[in-house]
Protein backbone atom coordinates (compact mmCIF):
# COMPACT_ATOMS: atom_id res chain seq x y z
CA UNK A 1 -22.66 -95.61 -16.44
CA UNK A 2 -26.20 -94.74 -18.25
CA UNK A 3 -27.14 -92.57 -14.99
CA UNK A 4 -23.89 -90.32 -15.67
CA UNK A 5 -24.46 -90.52 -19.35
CA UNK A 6 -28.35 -89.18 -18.34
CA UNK A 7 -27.78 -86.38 -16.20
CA UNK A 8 -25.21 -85.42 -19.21
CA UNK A 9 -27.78 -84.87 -21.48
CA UNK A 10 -30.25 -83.61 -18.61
CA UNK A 11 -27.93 -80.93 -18.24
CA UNK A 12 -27.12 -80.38 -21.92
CA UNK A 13 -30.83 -79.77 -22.12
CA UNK A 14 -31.22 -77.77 -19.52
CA UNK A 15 -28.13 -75.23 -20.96
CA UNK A 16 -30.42 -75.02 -24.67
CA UNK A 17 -33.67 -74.66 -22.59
CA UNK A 18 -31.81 -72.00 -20.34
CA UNK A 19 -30.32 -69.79 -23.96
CA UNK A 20 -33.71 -70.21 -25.79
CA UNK A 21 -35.61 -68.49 -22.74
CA UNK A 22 -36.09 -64.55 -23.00
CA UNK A 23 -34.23 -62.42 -21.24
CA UNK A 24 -36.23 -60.45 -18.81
CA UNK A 25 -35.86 -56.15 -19.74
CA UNK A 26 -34.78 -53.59 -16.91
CA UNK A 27 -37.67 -52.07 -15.58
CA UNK A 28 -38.49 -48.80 -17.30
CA UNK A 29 -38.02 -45.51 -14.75
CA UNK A 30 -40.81 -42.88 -14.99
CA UNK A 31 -40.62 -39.44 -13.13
CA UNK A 32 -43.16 -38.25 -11.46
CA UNK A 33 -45.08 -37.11 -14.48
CA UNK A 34 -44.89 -40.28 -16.00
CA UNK A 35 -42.47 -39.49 -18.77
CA UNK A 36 -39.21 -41.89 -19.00
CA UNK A 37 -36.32 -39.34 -18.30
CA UNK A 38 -33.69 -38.95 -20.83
CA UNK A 39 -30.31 -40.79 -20.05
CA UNK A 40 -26.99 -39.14 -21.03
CA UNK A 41 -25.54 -40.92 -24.29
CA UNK A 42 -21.86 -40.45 -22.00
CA UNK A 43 -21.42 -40.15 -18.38
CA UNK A 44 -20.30 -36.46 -17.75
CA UNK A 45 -16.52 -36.08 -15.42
CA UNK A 46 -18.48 -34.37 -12.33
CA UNK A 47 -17.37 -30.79 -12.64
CA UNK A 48 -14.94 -29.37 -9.91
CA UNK A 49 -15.59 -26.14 -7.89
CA UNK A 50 -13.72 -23.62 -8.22
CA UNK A 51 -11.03 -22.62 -5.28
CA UNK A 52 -10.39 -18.95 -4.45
CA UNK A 53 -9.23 -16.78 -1.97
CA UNK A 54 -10.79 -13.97 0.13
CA UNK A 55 -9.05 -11.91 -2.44
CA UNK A 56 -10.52 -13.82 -5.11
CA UNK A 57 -7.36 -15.43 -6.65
CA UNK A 58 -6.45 -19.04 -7.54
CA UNK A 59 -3.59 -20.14 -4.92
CA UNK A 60 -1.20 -23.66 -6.10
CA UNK A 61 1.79 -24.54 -5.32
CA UNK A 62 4.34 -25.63 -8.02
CA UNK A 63 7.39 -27.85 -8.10
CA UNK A 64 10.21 -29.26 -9.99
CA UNK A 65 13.51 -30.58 -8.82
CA UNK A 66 14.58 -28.53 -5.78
CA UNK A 67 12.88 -25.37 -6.54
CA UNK A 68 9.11 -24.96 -4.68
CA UNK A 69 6.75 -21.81 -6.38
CA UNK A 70 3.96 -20.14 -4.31
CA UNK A 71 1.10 -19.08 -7.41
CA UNK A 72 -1.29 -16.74 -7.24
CA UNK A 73 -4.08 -16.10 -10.43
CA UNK A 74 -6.35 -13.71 -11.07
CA UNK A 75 -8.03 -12.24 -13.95
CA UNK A 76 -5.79 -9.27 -15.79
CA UNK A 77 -3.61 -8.22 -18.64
CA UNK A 78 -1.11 -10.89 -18.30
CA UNK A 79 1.19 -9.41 -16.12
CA UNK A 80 3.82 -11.63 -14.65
CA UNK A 81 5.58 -11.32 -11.71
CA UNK A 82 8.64 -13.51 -10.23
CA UNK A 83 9.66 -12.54 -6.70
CA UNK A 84 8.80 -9.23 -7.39
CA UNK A 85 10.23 -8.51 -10.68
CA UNK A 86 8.86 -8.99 -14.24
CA UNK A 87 9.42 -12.31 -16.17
CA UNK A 88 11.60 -10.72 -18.92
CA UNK A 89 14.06 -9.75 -16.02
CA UNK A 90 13.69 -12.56 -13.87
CA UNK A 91 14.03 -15.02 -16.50
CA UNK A 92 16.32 -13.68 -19.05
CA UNK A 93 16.33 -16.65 -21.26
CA UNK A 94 13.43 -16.81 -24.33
CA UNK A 95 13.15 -20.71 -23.50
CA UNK A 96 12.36 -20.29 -19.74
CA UNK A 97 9.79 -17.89 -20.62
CA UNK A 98 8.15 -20.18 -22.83
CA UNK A 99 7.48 -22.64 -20.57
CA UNK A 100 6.38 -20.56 -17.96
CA UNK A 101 3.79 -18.89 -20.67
CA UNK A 102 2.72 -23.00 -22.20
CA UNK A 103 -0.40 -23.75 -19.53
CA UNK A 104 -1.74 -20.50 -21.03
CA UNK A 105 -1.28 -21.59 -24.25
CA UNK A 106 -2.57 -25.32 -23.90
CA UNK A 107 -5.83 -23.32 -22.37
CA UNK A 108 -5.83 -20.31 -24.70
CA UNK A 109 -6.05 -18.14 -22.49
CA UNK A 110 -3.08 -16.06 -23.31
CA UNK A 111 -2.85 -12.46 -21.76
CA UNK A 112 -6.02 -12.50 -19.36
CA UNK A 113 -4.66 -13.61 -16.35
CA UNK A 114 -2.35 -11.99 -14.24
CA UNK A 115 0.31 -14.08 -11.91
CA UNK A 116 2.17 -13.21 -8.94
CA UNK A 117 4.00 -15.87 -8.19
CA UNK A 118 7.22 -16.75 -5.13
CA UNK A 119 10.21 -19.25 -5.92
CA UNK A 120 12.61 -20.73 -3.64
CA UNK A 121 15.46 -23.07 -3.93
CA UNK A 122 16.61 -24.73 -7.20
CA UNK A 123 18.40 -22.87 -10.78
CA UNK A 124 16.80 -20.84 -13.06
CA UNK A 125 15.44 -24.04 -15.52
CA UNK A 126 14.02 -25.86 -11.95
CA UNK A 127 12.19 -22.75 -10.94
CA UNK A 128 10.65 -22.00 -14.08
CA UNK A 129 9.16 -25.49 -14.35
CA UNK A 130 7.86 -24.73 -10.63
CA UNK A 131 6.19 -21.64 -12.15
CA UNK A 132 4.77 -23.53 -15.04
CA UNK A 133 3.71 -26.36 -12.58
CA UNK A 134 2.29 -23.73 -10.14
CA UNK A 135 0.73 -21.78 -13.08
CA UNK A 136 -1.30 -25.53 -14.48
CA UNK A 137 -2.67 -25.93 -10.56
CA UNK A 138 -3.73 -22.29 -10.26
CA UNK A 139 -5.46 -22.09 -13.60
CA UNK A 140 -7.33 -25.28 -13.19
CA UNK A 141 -8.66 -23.76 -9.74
CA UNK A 142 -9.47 -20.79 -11.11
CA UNK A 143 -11.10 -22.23 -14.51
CA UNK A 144 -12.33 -26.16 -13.12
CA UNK A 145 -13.55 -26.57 -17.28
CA UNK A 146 -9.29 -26.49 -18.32
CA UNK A 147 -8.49 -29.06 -16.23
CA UNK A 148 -9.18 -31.60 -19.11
CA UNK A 149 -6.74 -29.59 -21.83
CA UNK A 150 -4.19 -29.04 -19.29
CA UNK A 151 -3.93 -32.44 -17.49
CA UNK A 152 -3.50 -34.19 -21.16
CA UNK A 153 -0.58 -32.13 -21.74
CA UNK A 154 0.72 -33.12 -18.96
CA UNK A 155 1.17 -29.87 -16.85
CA UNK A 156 -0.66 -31.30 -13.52
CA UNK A 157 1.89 -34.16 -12.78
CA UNK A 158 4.48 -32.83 -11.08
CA UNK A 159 8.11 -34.06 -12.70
CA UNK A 160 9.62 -35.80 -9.93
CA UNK A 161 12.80 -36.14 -11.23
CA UNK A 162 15.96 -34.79 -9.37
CA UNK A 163 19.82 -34.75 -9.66
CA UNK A 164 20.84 -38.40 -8.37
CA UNK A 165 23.23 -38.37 -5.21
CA UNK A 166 26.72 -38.54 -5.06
CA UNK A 167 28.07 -41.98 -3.65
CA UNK A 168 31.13 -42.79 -1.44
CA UNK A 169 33.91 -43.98 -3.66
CA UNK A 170 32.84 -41.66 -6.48
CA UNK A 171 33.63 -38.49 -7.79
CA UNK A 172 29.96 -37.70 -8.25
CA UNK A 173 27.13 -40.12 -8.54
CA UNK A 174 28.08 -42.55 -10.71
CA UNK A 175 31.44 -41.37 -12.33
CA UNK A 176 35.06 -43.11 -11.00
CA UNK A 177 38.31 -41.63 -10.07
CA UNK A 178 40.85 -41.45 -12.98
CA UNK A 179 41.86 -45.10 -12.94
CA UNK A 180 46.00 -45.07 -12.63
CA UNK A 181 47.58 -48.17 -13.62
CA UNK A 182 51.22 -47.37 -12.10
């Protein structure tokens, strides 16, 4: 019993002995001139390259529900073009223009880029969250420094939801037949 009650306090001791002891410093880095170089207070998000074409536009493609947009960026007077027509005709409604137009206003850059942009598939409200989807991608391709502003409000993810399927037995996904008790 006094062995184990030794090599208790042997180890107790060795614990205190073990705190008590400095801790050895990481070695100091010089450069080649000798000088310590200066360490960034933060680490930095490595900055992405920019991705253009041979026509030097920013290509994405957007998506939301069934509707799939082909987007392409470059530099103008804010022109915006849906399938060949302007946004005002395309998209009649105020509210579908204004979230086409948000990426632009996340990144202020309101009015210097023009878009040309293809939908397929989907309404009117699907497509023009594939526009503002495609318009996010494309801008952050053109303009690598927006991806921060953008991405945080949320313009990057795509919005995966979709209309939920119909079911055998139902009259549409989840909703019964009229119930008839007679």
């Amino acid at each position: 019993m006094s062995d184990n009650r030794q090599s208790l306090s042997d180890l107790a001791a060795l614990t205190g002995a073990a705190a008590a002891a400095p801790k050895p410093e990481a070695p100091a880095y010089t450069s080649d001139a000798g000088v310590a170089p200066e360490v960034p207070a933060e680490p930095t998000a490595p900055l992405r390259e920019q991705i253009l074409d041979a026509q030097g536009r920013a290509y994405a493609t957007g998506r939301r529900k069934d509707a799939v947009a082909r987007v392409w960026l470059k530099p103008g007077t804010g022109k915006i073009t849906i399938n060949g027509r302007d946004q005002e005709v395309y998209f009649a409604r105020p509210t579908l223009r204004l979230v086409i137009n948000q990426p632009f206003d996340i990144a202020e850059r309101t009015g210097q880029y023009d878009v040309v942009a293809t939908v397929k598939g989907g309404g009117l409200s699907g497509q023009a969250g594939a526009v503002k989807h495609g318009i996010a991608q494309a801008l952050t391709r053109y303009e690598p420094v927006l991806r921060t502003p953008v991405k945080r409000a949320g313009f990057l993810t795509r919005d995966s939801r979709a209309v939920e399927r119909k079911k055998y037995g139902k009259a549409k996904a989840r909703r019964s037949f009229q119930f008839s008790k007679r």
